[in-house]
Protein backbone atom coordinates (compact mmCIF):
# COMPACT_ATOMS: atom_id res chain seq x y z
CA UNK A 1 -14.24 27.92 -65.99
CA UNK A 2 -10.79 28.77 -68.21
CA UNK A 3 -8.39 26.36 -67.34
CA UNK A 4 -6.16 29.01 -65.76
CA UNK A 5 -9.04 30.12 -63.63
CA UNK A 6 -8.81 25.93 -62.74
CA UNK A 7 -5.01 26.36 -62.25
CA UNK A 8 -5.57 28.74 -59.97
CA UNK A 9 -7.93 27.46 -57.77
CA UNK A 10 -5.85 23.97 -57.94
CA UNK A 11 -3.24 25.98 -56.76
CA UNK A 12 -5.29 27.77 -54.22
CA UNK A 13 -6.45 24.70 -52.58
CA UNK A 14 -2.79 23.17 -52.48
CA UNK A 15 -1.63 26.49 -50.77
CA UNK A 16 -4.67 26.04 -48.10
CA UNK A 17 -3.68 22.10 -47.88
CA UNK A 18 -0.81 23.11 -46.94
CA UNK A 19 -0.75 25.73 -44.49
CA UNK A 20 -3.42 23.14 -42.94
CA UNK A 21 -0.79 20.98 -42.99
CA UNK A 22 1.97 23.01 -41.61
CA UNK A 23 -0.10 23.73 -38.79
CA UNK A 24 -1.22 20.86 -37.67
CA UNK A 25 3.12 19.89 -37.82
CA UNK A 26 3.63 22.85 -35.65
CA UNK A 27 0.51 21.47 -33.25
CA UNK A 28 1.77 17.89 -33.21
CA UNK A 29 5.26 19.12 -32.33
CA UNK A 30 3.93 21.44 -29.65
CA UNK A 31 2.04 18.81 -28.27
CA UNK A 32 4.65 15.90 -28.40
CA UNK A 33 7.24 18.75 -26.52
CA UNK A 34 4.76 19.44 -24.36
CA UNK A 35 4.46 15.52 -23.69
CA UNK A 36 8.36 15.29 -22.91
CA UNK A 37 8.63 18.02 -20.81
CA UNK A 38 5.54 16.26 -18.87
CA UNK A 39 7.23 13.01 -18.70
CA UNK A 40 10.67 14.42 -17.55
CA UNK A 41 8.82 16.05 -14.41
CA UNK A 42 7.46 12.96 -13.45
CA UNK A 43 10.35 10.32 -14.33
CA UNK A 44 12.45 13.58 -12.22
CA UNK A 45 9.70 13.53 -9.21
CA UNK A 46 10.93 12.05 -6.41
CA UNK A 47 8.17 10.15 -4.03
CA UNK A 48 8.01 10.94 -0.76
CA UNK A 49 10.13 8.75 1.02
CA UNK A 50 10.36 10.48 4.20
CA UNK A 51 6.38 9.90 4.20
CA UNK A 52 6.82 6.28 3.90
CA UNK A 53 9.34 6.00 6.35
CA UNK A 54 6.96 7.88 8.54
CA UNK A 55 4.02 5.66 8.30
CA UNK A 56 6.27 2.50 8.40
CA UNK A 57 7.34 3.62 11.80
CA UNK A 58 3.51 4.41 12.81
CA UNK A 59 2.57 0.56 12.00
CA UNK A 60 5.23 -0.61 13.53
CA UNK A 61 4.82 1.34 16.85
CA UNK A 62 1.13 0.15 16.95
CA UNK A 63 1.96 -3.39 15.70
CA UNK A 64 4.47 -3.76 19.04
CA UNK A 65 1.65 -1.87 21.41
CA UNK A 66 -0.74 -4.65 20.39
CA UNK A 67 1.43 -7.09 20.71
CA UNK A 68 2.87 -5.88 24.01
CA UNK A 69 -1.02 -5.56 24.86
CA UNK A 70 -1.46 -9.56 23.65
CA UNK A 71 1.06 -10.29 25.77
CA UNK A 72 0.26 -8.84 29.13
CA UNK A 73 -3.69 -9.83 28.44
CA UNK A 74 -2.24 -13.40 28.45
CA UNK A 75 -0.23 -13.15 31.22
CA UNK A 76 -3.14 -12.16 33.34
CA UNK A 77 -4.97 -14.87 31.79
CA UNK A 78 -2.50 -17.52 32.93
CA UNK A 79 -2.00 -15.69 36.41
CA UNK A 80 -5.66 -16.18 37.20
CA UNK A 81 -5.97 -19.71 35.62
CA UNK A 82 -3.19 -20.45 38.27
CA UNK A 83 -4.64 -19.56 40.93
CA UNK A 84 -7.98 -21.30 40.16
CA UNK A 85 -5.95 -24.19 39.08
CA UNK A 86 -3.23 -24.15 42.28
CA UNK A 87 -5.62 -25.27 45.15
CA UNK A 88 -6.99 -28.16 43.19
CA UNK A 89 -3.94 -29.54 42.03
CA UNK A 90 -2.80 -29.29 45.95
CA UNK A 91 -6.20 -31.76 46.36
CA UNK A 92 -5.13 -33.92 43.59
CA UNK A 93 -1.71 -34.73 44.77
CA UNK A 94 -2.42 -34.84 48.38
CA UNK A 95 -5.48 -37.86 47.02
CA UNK A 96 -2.91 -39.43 45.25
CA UNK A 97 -0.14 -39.35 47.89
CA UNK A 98 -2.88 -40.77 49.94
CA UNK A 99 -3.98 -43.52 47.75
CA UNK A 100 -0.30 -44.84 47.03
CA UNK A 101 0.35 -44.53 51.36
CA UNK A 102 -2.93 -46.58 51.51
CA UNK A 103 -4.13 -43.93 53.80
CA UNK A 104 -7.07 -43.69 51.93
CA UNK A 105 -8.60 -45.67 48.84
CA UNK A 106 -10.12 -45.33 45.26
């Protein structure tokens, strides 16, 4: 091989090494617009708030219905306690009042 023939194909191969080069500039710029654009959509998305405030209102709604729910079971609880509770403490007192009368004894 002449040296100019080697010149040439020096030359060649830099020409190739550099179109290689140039495209893989225009690829990485492509991609890194590409990559902005992306990232503007999403910083730009707005989430949906409306759906939040939605579902807040759900839980809360249920949260008060059990509650509410608590509450009432409770009440019935200590409604029939009382009355289970109500004669006896009628039989307590009236054994007391009768023990401190001295109508009747321990």
């Amino acid at each position: 091989m002449t040296s100019d023939q080697m010149s040439t194909s020096v030359a060649s191969i830099e020409r190739k090494a550099e179109d290689i080069l140039e495209s893989a500039r225009k690829q990485a710029g492509d991609i890194i617009s590409k990559a902005k654009n992306e990232a503007k959509d999403i910083v730009s998305c707005k989430p949906p708030v409306e759906d939040f405030k939605k579902e807040s209102r759900n839980i809360i709604e249920k949260a008060k219905d059990s509650a509410g729910k608590a509450v009432r079971d409770a009440e019935d609880n200590y409604s029939s306690i009382k009355k289970l509770a109500e004669p006896k403490i009628s039989e307590v007192s009236k054994r007391i009042l009768d023990i401190v009368t001295g109508v009747a004894s321990i």
